[in-house]
C-alpha atoms as a PDB file:
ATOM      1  CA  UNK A   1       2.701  76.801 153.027  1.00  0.00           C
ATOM      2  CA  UNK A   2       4.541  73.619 153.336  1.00  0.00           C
ATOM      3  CA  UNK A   3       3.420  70.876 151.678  1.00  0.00           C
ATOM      4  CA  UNK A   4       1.872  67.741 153.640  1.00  0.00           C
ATOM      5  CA  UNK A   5       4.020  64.552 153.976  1.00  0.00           C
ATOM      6  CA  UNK A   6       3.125  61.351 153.817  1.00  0.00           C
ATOM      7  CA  UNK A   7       5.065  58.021 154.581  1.00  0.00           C
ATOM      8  CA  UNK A   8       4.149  55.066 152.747  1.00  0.00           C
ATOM      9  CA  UNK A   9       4.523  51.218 153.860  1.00  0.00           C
ATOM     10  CA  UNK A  10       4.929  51.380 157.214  1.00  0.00           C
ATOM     11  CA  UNK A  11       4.900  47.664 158.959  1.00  0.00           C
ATOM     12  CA  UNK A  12       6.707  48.241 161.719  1.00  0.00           C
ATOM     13  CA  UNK A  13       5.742  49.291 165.705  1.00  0.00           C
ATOM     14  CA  UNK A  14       8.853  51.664 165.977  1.00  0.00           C
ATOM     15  CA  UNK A  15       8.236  52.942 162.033  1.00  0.00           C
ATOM     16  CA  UNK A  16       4.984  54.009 163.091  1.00  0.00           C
ATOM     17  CA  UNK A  17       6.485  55.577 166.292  1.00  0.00           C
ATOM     18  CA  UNK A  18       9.805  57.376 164.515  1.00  0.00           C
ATOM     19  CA  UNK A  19       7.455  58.893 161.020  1.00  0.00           C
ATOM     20  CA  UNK A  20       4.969  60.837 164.057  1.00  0.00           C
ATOM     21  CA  UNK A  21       8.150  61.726 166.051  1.00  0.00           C
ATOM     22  CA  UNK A  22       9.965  63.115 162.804  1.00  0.00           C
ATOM     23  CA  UNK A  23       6.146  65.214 162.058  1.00  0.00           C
ATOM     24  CA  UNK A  24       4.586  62.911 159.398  1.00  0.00           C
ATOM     25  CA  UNK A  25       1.128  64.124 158.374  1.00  0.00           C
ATOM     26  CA  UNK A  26       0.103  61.032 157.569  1.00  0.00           C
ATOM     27  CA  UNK A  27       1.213  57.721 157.385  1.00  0.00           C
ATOM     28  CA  UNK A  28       0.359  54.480 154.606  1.00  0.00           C
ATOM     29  CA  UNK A  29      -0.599  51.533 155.309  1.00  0.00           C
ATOM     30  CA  UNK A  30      -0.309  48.482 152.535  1.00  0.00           C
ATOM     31  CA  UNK A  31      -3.149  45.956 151.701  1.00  0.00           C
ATOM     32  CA  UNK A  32      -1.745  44.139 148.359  1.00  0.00           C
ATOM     33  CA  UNK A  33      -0.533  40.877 148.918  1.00  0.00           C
ATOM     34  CA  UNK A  34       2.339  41.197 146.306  1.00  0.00           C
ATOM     35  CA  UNK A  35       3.729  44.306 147.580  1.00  0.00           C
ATOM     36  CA  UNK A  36       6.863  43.887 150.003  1.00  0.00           C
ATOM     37  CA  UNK A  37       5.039  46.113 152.121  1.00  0.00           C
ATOM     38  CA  UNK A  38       2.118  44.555 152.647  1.00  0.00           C
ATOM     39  CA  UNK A  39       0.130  44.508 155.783  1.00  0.00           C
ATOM     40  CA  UNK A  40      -2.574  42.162 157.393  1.00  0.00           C
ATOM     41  CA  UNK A  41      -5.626  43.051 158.846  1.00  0.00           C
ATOM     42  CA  UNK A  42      -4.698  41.838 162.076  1.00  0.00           C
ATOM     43  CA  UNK A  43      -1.207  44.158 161.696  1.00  0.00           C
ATOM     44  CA  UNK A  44      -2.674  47.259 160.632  1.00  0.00           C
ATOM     45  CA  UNK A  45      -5.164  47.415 163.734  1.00  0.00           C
ATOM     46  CA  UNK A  46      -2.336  47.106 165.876  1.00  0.00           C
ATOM     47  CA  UNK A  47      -0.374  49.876 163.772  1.00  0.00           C
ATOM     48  CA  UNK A  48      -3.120  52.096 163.253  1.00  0.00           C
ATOM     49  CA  UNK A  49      -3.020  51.842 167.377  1.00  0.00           C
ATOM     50  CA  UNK A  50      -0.068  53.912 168.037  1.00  0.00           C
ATOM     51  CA  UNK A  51      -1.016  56.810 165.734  1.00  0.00           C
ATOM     52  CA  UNK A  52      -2.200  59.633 167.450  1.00  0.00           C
ATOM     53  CA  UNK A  53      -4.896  62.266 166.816  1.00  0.00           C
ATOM     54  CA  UNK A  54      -4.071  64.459 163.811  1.00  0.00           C
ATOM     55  CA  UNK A  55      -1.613  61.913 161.673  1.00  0.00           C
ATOM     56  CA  UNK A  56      -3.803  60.489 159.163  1.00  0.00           C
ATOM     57  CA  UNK A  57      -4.134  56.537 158.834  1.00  0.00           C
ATOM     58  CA  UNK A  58      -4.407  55.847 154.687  1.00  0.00           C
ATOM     59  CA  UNK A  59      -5.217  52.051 153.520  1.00  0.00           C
ATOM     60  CA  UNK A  60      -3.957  51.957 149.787  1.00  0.00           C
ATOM     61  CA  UNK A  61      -5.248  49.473 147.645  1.00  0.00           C
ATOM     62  CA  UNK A  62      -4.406  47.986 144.526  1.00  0.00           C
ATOM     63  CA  UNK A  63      -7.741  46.412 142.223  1.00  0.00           C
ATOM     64  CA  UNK A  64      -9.471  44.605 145.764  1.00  0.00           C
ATOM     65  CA  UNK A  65     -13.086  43.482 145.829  1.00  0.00           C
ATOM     66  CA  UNK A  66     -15.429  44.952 147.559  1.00  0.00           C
ATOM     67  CA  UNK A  67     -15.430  42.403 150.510  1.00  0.00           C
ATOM     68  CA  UNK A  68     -11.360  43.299 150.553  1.00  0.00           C
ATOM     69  CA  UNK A  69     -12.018  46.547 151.747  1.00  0.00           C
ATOM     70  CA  UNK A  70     -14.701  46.000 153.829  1.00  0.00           C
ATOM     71  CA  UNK A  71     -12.689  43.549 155.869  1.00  0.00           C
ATOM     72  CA  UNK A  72     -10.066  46.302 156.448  1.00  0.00           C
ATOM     73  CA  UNK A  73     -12.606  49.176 157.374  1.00  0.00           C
ATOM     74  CA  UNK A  74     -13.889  46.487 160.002  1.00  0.00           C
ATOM     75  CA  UNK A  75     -11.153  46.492 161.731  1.00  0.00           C
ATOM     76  CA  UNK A  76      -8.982  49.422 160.777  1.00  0.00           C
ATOM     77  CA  UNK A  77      -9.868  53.066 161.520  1.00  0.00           C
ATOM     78  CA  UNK A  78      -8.617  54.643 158.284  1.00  0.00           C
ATOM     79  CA  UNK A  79      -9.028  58.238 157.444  1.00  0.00           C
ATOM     80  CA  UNK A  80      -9.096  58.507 153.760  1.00  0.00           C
ATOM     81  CA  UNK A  81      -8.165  55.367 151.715  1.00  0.00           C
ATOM     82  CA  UNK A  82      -5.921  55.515 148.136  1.00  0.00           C
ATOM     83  CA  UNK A  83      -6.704  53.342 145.113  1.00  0.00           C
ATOM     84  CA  UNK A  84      -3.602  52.356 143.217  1.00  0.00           C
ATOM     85  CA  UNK A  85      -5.142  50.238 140.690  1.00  0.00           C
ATOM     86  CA  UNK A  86      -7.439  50.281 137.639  1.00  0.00           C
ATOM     87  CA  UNK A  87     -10.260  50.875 139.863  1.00  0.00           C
ATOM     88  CA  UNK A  88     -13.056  53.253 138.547  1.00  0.00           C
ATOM     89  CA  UNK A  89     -14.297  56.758 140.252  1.00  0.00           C
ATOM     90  CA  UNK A  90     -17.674  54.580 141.059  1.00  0.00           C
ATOM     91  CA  UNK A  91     -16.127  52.032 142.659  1.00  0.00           C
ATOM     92  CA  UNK A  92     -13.998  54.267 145.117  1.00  0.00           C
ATOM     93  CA  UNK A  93     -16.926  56.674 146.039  1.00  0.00           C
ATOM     94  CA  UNK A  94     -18.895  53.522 147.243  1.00  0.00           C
ATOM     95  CA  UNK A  95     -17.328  52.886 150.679  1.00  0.00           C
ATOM     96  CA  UNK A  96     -18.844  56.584 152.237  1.00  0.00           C
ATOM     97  CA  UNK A  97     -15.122  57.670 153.175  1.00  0.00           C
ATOM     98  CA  UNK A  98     -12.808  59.628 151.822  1.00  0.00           C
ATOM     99  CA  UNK A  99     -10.553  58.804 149.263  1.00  0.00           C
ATOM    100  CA  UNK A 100      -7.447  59.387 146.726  1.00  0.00           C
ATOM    101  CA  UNK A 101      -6.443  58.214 143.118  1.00  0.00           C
ATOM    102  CA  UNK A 102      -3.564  57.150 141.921  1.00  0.00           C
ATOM    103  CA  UNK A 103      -2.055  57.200 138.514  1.00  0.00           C
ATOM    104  CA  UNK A 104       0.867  56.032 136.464  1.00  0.00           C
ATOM    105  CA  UNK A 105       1.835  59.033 134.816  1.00  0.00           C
ATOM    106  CA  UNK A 106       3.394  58.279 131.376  1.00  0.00           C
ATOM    107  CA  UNK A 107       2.098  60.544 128.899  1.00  0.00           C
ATOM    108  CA  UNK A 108       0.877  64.512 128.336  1.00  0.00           C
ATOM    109  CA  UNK A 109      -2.938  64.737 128.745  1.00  0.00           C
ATOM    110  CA  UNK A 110      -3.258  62.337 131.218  1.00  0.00           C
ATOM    111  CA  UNK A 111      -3.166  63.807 134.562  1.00  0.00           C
ATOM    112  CA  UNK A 112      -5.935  66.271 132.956  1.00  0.00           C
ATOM    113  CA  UNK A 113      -8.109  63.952 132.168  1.00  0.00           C
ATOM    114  CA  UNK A 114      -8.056  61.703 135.242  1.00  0.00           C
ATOM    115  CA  UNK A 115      -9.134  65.274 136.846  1.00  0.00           C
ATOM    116  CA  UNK A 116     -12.130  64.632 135.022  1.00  0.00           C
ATOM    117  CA  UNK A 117     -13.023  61.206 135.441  1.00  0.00           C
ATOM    118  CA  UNK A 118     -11.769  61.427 139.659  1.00  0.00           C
ATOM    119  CA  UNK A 119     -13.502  64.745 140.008  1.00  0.00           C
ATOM    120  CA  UNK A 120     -14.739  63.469 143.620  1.00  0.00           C
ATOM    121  CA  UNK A 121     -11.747  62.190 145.102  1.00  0.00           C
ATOM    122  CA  UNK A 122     -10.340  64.358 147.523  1.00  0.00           C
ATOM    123  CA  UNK A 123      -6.642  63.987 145.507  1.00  0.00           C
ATOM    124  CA  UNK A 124      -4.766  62.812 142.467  1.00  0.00           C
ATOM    125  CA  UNK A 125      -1.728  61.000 143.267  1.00  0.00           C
ATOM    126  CA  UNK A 126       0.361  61.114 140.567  1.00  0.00           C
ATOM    127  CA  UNK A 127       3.220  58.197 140.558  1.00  0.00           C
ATOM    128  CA  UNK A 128       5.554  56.807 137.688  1.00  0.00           C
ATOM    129  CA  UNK A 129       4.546  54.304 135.269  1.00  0.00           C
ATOM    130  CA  UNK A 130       5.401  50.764 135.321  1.00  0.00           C
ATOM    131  CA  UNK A 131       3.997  48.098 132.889  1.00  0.00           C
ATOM    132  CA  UNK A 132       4.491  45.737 135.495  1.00  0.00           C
ATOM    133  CA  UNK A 133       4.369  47.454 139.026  1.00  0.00           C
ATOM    134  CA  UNK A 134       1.496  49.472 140.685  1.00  0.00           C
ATOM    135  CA  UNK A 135       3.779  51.997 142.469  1.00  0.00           C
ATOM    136  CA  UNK A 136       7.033  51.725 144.688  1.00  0.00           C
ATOM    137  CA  UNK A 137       9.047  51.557 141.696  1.00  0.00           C
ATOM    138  CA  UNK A 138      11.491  53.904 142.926  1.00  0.00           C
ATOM    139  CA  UNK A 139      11.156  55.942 139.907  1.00  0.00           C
ATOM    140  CA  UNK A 140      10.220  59.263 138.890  1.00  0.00           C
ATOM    141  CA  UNK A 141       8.735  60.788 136.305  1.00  0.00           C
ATOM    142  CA  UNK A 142       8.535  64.229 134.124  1.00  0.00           C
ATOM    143  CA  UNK A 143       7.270  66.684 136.295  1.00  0.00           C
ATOM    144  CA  UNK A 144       6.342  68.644 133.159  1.00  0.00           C
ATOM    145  CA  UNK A 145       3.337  66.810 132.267  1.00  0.00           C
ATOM    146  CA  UNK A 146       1.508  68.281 135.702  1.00  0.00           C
ATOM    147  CA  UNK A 147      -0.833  70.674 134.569  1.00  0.00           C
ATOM    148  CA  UNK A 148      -0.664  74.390 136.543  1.00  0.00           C
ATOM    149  CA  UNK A 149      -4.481  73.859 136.398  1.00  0.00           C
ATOM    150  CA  UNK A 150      -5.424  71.710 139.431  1.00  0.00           C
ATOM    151  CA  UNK A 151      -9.062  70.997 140.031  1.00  0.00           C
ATOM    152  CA  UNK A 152      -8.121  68.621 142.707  1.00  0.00           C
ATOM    153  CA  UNK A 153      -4.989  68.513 144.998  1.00  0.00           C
ATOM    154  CA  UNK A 154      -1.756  67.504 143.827  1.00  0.00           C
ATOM    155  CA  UNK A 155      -0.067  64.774 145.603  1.00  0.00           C
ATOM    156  CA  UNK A 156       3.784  63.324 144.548  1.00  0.00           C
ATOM    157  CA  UNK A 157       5.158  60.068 144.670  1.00  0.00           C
ATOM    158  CA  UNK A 158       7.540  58.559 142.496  1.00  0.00           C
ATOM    159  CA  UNK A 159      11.159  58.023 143.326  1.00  0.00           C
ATOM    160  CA  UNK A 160      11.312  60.467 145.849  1.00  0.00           C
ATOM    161  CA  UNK A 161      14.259  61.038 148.589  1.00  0.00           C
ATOM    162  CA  UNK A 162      15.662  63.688 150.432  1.00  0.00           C
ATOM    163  CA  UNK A 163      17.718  64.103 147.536  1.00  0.00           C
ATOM    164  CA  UNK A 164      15.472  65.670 145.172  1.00  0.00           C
ATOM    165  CA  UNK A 165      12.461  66.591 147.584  1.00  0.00           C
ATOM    166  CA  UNK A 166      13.404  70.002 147.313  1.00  0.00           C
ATOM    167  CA  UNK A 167      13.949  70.605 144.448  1.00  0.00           C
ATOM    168  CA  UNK A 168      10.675  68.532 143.598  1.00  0.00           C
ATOM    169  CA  UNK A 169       7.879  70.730 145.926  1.00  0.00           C
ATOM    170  CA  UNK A 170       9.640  73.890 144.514  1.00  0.00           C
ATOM    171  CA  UNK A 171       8.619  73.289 140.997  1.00  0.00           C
ATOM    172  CA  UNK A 172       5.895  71.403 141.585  1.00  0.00           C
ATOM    173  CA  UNK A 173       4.436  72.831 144.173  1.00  0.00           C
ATOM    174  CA  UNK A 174       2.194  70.122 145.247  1.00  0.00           C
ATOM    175  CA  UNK A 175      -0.722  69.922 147.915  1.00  0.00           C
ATOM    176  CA  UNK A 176       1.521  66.704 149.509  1.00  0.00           C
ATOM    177  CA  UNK A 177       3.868  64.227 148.514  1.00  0.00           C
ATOM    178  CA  UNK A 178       4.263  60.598 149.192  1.00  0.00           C
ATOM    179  CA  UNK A 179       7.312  58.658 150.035  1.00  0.00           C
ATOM    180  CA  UNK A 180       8.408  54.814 150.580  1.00  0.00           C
ATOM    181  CA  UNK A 181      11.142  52.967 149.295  1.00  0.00           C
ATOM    182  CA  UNK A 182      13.156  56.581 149.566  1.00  0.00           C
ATOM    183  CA  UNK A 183      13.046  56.220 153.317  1.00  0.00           C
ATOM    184  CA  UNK A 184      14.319  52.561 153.611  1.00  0.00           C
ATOM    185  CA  UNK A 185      17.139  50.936 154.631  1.00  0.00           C
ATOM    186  CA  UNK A 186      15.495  47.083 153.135  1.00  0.00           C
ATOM    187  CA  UNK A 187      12.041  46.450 151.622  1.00  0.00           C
ATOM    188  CA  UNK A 188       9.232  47.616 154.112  1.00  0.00           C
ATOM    189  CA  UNK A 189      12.091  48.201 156.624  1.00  0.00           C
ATOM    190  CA  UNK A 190      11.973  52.053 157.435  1.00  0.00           C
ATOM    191  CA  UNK A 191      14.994  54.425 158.188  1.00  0.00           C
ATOM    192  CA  UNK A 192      14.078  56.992 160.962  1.00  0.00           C
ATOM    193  CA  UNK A 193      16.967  59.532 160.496  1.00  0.00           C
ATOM    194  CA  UNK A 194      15.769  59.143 156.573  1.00  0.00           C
ATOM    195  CA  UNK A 195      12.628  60.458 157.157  1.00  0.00           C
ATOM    196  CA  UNK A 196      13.632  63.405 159.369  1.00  0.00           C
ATOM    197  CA  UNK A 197      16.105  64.340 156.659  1.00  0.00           C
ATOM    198  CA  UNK A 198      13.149  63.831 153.958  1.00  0.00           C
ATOM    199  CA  UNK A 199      10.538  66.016 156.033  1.00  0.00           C
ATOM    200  CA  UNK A 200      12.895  68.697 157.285  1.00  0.00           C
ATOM    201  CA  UNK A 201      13.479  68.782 153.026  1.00  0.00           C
ATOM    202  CA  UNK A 202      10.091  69.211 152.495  1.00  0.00           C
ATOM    203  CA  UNK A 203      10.036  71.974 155.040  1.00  0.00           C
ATOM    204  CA  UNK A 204      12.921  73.885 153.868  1.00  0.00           C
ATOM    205  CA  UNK A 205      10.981  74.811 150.644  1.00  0.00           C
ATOM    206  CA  UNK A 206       8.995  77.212 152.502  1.00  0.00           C
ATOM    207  CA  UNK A 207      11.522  78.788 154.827  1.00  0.00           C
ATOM    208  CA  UNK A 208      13.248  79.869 151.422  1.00  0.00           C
ATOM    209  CA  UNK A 209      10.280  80.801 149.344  1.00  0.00           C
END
């Protein structure tokens, strides 16, 4: 089985269009203010518009309040929403939807234990560390330090591209993987033909397995 693709920091009408054209499973959209992906509330309803049934919406967060999210599930009709920050297993449970974790992966033992401590999410998205950056760093990481043992689905970010997709869902064999700045042409500014080289990547794993 192939593993699921998502495309992060979408802000764009025609992004939106070109990631569902090119078979994204699901598609990200950014509420932190620093981030040059970043989308308003007002933006995001009219993105999360043009995606049709079966292409996931995801909201991804980085340490909001609770009125922060709130605002967006007024108004936005996400399908599973992704915490990027220090935010604890309690705090993501208590909106009722679903939801994913990410980490900054930067040392053996930890992917295991935020199993533990995440053990309700419905995924552990494991990204690169930065002491400065909560994700889209371009970077990768070891893939050695994922555990074989998964309690919860794997997903991949981390310096991703069609490059070293590939090779990356071979070894790792992950549930999904997650993808932004290796799809762009400029900050927040997608490349179509990118992403159909990225996902027909992704793809190829199983044809050759």
């Amino acid at each position: 089985m192939s593993a699921r693709v998502k495309i992060c920091g979408l802000s764009r009408p025609e992004d939106i269009d070109g990631a569902v054209e090119c078979g994204a499973d699901a598609l990200g959209l950014v509420f932190y203010g620093p981030s040059p992906r970043s989308v308003s509330v007002e933006q995001a309803a009219e993105l999360a518009k043009r995606v049709p049934a079966f292409v996931s919406v995801v909201g991804l967060f980085v340490n909001p309040t609770q009125q922060d999210v709130e605002a967006v599930l007024d108004n936005v009709p996400l399908d599973l929403l992704q915490f990027h920050g220090d935010e604890s297993a309690a705090f993501c449970a208590s909106f009722g939807r679903r939801w994913i974790k990410a980490i900054r992966v930067r040392e053996a033992g930890q992917i295991e234990a935020a199993f533990s401590e995440f053990r309700n999410a419905s995924g552990l998205l494991v990204d690169a560390w930065d002491p400065d950056r909560y994700g889209g760093t371009g970077k990768s990481f070891s893939w050695d330090l994922i555990p074989d043992h998964r309690p919860l689905p794997i997903i991949l970010a981390g310096g991703l591209s069609s490059d070293n997709v590939f090779a990356a869902v071979e070894q790792v064999k992950p549930w999904a993987v997650d993808v932004s700045g290796g799809v762009e042409q400029g900050k927040g500014i997608k490349d179509i033909q990118k992403i159909s080289h990225f996902i027909k990547e992704v793809h190829r794993v199983c044809k050759t397995d």
